[in-house]
Structures are given as structure tokens and as C-alpha cells.
C-alpha atoms as a PDB file:
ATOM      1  CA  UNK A   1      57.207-137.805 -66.862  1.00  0.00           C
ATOM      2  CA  UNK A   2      58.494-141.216 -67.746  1.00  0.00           C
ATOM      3  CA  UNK A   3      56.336-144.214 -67.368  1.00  0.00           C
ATOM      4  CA  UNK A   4      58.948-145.765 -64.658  1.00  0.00           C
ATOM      5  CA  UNK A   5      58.099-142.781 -62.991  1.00  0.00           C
ATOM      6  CA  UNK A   6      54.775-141.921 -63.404  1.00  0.00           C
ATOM      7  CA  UNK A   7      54.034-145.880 -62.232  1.00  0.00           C
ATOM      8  CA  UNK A   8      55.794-145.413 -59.047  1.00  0.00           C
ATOM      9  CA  UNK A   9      53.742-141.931 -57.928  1.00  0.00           C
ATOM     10  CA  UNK A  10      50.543-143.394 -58.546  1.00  0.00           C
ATOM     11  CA  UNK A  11      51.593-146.658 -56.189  1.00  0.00           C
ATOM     12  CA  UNK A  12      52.742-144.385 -53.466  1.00  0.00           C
ATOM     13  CA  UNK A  13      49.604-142.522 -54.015  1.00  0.00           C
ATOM     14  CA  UNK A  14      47.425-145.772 -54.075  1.00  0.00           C
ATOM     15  CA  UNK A  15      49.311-146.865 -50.644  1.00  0.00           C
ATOM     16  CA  UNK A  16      48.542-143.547 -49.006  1.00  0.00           C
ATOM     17  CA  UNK A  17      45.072-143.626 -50.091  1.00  0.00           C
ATOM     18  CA  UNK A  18      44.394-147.361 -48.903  1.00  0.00           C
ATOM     19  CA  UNK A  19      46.061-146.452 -45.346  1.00  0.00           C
ATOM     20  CA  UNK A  20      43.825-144.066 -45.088  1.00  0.00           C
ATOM     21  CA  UNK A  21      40.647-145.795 -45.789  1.00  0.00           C
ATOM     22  CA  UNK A  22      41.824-148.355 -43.617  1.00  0.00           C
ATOM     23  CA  UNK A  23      43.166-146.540 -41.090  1.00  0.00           C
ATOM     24  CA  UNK A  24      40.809-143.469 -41.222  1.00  0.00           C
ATOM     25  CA  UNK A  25      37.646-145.263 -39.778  1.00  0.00           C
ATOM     26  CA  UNK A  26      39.915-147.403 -37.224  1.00  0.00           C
ATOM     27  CA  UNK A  27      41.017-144.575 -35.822  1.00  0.00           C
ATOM     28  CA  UNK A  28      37.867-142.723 -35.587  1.00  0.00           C
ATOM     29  CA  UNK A  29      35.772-145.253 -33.475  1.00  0.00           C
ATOM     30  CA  UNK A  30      38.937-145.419 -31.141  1.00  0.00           C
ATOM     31  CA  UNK A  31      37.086-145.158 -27.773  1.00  0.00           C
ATOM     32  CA  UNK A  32      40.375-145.187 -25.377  1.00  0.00           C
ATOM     33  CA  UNK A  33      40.867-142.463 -23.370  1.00  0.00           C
ATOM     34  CA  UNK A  34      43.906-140.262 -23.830  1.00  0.00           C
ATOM     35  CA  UNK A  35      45.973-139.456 -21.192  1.00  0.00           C
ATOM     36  CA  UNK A  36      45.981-135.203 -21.316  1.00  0.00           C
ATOM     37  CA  UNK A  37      49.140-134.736 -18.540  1.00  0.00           C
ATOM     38  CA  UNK A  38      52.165-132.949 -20.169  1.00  0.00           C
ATOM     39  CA  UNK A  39      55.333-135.104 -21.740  1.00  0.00           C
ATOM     40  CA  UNK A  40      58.866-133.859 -21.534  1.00  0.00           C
ATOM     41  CA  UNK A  41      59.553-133.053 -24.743  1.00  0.00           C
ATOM     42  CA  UNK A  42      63.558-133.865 -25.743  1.00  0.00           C
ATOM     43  CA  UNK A  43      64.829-131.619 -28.195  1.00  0.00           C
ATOM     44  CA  UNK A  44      66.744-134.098 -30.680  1.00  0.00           C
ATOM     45  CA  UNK A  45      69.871-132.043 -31.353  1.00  0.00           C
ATOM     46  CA  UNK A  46      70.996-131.941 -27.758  1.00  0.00           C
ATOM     47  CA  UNK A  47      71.618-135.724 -26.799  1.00  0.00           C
ATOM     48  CA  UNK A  48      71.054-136.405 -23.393  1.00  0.00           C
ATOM     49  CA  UNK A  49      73.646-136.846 -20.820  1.00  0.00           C
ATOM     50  CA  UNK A  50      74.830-140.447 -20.328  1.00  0.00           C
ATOM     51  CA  UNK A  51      74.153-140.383 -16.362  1.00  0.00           C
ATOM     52  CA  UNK A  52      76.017-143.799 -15.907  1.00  0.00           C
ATOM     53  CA  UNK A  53      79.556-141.734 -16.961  1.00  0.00           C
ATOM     54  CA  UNK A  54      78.347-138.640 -14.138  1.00  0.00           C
ATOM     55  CA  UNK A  55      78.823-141.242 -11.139  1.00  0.00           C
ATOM     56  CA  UNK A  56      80.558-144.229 -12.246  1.00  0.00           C
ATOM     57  CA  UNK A  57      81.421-145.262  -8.746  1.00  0.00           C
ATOM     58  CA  UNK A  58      78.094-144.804  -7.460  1.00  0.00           C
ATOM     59  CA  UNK A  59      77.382-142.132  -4.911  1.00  0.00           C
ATOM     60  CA  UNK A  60      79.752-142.539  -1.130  1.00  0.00           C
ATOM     61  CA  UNK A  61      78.024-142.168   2.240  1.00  0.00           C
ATOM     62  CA  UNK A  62      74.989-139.992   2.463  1.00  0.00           C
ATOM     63  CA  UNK A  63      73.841-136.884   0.281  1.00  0.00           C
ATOM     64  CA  UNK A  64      73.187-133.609   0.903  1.00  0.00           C
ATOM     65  CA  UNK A  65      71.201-131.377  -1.104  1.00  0.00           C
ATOM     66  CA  UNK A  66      70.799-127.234  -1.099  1.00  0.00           C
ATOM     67  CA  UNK A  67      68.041-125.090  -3.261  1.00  0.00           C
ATOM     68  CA  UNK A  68      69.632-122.841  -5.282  1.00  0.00           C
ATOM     69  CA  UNK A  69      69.348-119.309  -6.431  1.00  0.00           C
ATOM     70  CA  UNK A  70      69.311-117.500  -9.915  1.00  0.00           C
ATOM     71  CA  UNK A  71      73.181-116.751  -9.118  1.00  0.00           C
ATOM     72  CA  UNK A  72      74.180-120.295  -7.707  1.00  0.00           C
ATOM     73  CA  UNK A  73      72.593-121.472 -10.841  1.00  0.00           C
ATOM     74  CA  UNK A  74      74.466-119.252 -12.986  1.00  0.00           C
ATOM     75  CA  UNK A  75      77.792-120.427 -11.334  1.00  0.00           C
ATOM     76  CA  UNK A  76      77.309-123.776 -12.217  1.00  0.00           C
ATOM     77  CA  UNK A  77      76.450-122.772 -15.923  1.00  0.00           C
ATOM     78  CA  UNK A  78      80.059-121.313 -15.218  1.00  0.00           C
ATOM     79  CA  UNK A  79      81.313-124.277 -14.369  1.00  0.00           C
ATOM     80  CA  UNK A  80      80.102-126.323 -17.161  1.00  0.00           C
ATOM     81  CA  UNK A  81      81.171-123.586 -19.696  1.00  0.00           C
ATOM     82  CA  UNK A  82      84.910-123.390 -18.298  1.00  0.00           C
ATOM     83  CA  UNK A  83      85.052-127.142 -18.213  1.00  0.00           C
ATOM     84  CA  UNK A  84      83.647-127.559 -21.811  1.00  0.00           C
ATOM     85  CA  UNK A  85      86.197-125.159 -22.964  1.00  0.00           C
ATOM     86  CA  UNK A  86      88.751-127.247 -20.967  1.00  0.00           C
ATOM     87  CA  UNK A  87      88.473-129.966 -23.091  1.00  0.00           C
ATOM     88  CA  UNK A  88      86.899-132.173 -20.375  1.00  0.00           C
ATOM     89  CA  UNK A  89      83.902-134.123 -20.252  1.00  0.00           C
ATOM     90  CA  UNK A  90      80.769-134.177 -17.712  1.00  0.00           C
ATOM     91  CA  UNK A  91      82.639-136.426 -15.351  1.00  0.00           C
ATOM     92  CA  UNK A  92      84.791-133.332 -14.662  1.00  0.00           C
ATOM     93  CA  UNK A  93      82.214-131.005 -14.170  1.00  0.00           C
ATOM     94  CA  UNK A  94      80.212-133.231 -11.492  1.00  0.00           C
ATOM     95  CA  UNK A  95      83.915-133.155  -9.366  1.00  0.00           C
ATOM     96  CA  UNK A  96      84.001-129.520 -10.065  1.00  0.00           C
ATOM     97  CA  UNK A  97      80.134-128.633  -8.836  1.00  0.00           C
ATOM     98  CA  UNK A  98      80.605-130.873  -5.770  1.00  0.00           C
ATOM     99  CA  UNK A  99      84.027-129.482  -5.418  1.00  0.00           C
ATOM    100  CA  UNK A 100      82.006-125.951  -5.436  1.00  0.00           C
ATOM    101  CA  UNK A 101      79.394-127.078  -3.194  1.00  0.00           C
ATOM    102  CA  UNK A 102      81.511-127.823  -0.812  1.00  0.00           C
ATOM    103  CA  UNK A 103      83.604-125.297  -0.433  1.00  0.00           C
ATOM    104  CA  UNK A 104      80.902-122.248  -1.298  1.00  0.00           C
ATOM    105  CA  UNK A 105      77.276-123.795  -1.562  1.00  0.00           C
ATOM    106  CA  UNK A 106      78.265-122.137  -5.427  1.00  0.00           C
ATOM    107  CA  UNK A 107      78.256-119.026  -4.202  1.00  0.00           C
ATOM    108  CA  UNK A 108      81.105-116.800  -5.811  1.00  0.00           C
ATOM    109  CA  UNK A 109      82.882-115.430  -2.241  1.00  0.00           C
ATOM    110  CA  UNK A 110      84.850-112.476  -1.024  1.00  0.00           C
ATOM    111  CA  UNK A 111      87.083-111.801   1.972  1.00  0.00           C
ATOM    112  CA  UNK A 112      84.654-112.625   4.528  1.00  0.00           C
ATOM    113  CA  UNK A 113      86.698-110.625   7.536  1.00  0.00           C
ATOM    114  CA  UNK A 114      87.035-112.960  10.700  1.00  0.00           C
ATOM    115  CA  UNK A 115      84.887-116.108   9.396  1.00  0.00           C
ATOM    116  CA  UNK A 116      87.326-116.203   6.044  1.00  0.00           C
ATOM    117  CA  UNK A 117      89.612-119.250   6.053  1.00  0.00           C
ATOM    118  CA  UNK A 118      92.541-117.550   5.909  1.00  0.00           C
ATOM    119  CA  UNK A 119      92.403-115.772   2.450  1.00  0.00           C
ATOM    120  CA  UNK A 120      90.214-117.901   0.629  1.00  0.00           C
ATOM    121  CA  UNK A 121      88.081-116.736  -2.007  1.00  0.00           C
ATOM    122  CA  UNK A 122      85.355-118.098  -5.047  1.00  0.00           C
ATOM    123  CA  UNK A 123      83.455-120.593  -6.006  1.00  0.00           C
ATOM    124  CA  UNK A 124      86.580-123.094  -4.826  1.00  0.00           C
ATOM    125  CA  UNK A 125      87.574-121.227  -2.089  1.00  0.00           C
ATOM    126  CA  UNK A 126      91.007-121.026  -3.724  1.00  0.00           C
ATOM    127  CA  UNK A 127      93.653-118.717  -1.848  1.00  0.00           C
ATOM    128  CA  UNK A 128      96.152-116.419  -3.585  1.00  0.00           C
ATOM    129  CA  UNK A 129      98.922-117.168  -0.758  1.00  0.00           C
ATOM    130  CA  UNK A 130      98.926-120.690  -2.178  1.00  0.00           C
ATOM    131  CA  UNK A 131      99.504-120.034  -5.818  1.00  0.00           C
ATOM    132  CA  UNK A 132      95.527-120.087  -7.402  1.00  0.00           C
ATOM    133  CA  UNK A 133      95.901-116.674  -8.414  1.00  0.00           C
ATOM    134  CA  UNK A 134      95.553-112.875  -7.805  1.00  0.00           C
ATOM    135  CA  UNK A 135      92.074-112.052  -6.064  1.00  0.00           C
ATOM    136  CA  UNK A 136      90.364-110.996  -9.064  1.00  0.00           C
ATOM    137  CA  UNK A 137      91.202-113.613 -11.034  1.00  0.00           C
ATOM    138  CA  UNK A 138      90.094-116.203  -8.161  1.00  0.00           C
ATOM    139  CA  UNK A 139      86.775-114.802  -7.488  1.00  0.00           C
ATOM    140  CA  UNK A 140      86.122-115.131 -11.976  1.00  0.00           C
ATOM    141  CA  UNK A 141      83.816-118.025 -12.142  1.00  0.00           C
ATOM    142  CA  UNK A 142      85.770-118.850 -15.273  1.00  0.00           C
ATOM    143  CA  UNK A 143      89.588-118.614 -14.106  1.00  0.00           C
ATOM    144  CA  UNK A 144      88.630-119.982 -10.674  1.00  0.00           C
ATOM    145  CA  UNK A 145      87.392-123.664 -12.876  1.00  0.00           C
ATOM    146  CA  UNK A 146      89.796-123.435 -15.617  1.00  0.00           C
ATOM    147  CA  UNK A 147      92.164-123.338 -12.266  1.00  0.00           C
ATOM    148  CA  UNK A 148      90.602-126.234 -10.579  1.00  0.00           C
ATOM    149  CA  UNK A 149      90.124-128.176 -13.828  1.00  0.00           C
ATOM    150  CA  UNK A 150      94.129-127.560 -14.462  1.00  0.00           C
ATOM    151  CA  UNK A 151      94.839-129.133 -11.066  1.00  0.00           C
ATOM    152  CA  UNK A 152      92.789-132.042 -12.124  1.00  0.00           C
ATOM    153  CA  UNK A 153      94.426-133.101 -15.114  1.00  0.00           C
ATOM    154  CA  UNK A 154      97.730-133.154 -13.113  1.00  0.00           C
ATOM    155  CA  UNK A 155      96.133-136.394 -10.983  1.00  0.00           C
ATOM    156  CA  UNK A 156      96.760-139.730 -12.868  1.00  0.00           C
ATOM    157  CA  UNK A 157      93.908-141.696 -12.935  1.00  0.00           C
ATOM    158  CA  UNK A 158      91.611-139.067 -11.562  1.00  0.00           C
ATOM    159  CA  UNK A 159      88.760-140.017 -14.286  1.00  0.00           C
ATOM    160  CA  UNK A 160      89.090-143.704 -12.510  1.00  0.00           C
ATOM    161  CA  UNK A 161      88.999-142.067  -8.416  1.00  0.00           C
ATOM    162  CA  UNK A 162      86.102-141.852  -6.446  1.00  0.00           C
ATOM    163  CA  UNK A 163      84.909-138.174  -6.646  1.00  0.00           C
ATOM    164  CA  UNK A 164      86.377-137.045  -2.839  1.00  0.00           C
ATOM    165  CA  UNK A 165      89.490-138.375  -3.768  1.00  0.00           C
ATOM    166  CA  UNK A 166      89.866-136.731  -7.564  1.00  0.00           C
ATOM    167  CA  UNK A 167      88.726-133.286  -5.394  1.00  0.00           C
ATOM    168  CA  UNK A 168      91.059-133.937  -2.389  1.00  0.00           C
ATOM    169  CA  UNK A 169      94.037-134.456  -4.433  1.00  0.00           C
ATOM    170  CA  UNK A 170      93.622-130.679  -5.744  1.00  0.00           C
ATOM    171  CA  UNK A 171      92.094-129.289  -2.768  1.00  0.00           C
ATOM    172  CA  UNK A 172      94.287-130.443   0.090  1.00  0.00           C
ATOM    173  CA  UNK A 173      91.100-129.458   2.272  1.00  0.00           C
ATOM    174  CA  UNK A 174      91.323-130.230   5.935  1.00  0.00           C
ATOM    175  CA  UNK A 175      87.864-132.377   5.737  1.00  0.00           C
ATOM    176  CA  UNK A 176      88.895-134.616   2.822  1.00  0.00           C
ATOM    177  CA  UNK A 177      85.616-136.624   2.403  1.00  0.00           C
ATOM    178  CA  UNK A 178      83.145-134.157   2.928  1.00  0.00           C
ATOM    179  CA  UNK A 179      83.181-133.987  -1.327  1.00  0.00           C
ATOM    180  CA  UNK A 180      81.016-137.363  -1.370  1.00  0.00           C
ATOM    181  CA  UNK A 181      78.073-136.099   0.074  1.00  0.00           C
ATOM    182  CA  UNK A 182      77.178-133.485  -3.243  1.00  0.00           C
ATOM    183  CA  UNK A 183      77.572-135.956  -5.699  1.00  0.00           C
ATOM    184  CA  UNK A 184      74.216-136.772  -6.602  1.00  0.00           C
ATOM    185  CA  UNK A 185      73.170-133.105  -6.603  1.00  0.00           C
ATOM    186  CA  UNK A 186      76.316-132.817  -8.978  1.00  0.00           C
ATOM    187  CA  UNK A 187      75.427-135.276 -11.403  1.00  0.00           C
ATOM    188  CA  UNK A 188      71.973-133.921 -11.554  1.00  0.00           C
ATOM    189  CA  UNK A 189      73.048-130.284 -12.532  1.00  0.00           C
ATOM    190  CA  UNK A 190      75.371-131.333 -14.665  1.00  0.00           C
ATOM    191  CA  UNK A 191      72.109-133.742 -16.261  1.00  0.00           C
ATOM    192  CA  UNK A 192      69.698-130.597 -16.469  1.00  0.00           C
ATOM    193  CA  UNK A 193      72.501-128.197 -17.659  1.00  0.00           C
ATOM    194  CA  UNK A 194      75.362-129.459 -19.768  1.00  0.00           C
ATOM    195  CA  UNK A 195      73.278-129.508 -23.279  1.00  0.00           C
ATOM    196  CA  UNK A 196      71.194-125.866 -22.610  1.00  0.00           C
END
């Protein structure tokens, strides 16, 4: 080992040494209490979700909020997937969830006989009559976003609209600001589930 070397290991080793004579006893007569409650640990190669881009308007009117099942849950994880694959960002999946939450509380549906809305079906209550697609492909988690998502990226500005609007303009649903009101619940999914 060269003496350049050799030099700078026995400094480090010296520093390491002194910090721990000085810090060693410090530390041992520290008589604070420790707090024992669990920490959320962040995982640091999934960056957390910038919430100020999930409602950049701020949320409209007041919010409603449903507990959801394994399978709701699963259909948002849809969601996200389909609109990651879209090429869009988070902002697009919290107008697709509320979208969905709207129109199906998530829930993937069939024909539902006499209480069906004519012959809507999914998570976006799309209808085949109206050009969203055959019946099987509607009621795919996946198709039934990528189809939404599509219709979004035909609306100019929709990144800039307030989140009914953006959803209206691809909807056409009879009760056009009833969207608002699952924003926050939205954005919060779209927190907890677009990094896992």
C-alpha cells in the first residue's frame, strides 16, 4: 500500500474512532424517552405522488366517499394500469376513478334487466349502441379505460378543466356535475395506489 494511501485509512480510521469515543458515552447517558408508535416507512424507489398535480383545481362542492371491496379495489388498480399504459399521468387516472365512481361505485356491471340505463355496462357504464364497444370488450376493466382515456385525449385542454367538466365532455351523462363530488376519494386512490 502506498504511503498516500496508507495515510488516508488510518485518518478515516482515527475519525471513526474519535466519533465514537465522543459520541459513544453521549449517547449512552441519553435519558429522553423514545417515542415506540410505528413510522410509515417510504420505500425510496417508488417516489411519492405529487398530490398538488391529482386536484389542481381544488375539490368542487361537497364529497362523497364509499368503502370499498377487494374487487372495487382491484378495478381501480385497473384503472391506473390502463392509464399508465396510456401514456397518461395521475391527473388522468383521478378523472377516470371519479368518472368510475360515479357511474358504478367501481363495480365492473352487467345488463342489470329493468334498472339498466338502457344498455349500459362496466366500470364507465359505457353502452355498445353508442359506439364504446361490443359487450365483452366494455365490461374489460382494461378496454373499458383505455376507451374512456381515448375519449379524453380528444378534449383540448382537458388537463387544464375542472374534473366534471374533463368527465362530462366524454360522458355526455344526463347529471353533468355529479363527477365533483368523488374527487377527493379519487386523488386519494390514485395517492395509495399509483407506485404499488
Amino acid at each position: 500500500m502506498n504511503t498516500i494511501m496508507r495515510k488516508s485509512v488510518l485518518g478515516l480510521a482515527g475519525l471513526a474512532f474519535a466519533g465514537g469515543v465522543v459520541g459513544g458515552p453521549i449517547a449512552a447517558h441519553n435519558t429522553q424517552s423514545v417515542d415506540a408508535r410505528p413510522v410509515a416507512v417510504l420505500q425510496a424507489d417508488k417516489p411519492a405522488v405529487d398530490k398538488a398535480k391529482l386536484i389542481p383545481h381544488g375539490v368542487q362542492g361537497e364529497q362523497s366517499h364509499i368503502d370499498l371491496n377487494d374487487e372495487q379495489i382491484a378495478n381501480v388498480k385497473a384503472i391506473i394500469a390502463a392509464t399508465k399504459k396510456s401514456g397518461l399521468d395521475e391527473r388522468a387516472a383521478v378523472i377516470s376513478i371519479a368518472t368510475s365512481l360515479q357511474e358504478s361505485k367501481l363495480e365492473n356491471l352487467g345488463h342489470l334487466g329493468d334498472a339498466n340505463d338502457h344498455d349500459s355496462l362496466g366500470l364507465f357504464q359505457q353502452r355498445p349502441s353508442s359506439g364504446w364497444g361490443t359487450p365483452e370488450q366494455i365490461t374489460d376493466p382494461e378496454y373499458s379505460t383505455m376507451a374512456f382515456l381515448k375519449g379524453l385525449k380528444q378534449v383540448d385542454g382537458w388537463q387544464d378543466m375542472p374534473l366534471t367538466e374533463a368527465a362530462q365532455t366524454v360522458q355526455v351523462s344526463a347529471y353533468p356535475d355529479a363527477y365533483a363530488q368523488w374527487e377527493q376519494q379519487a386523488a386519494d386512490l390514485v395517492a395509495q395506489y399509483w407506485n404499488s
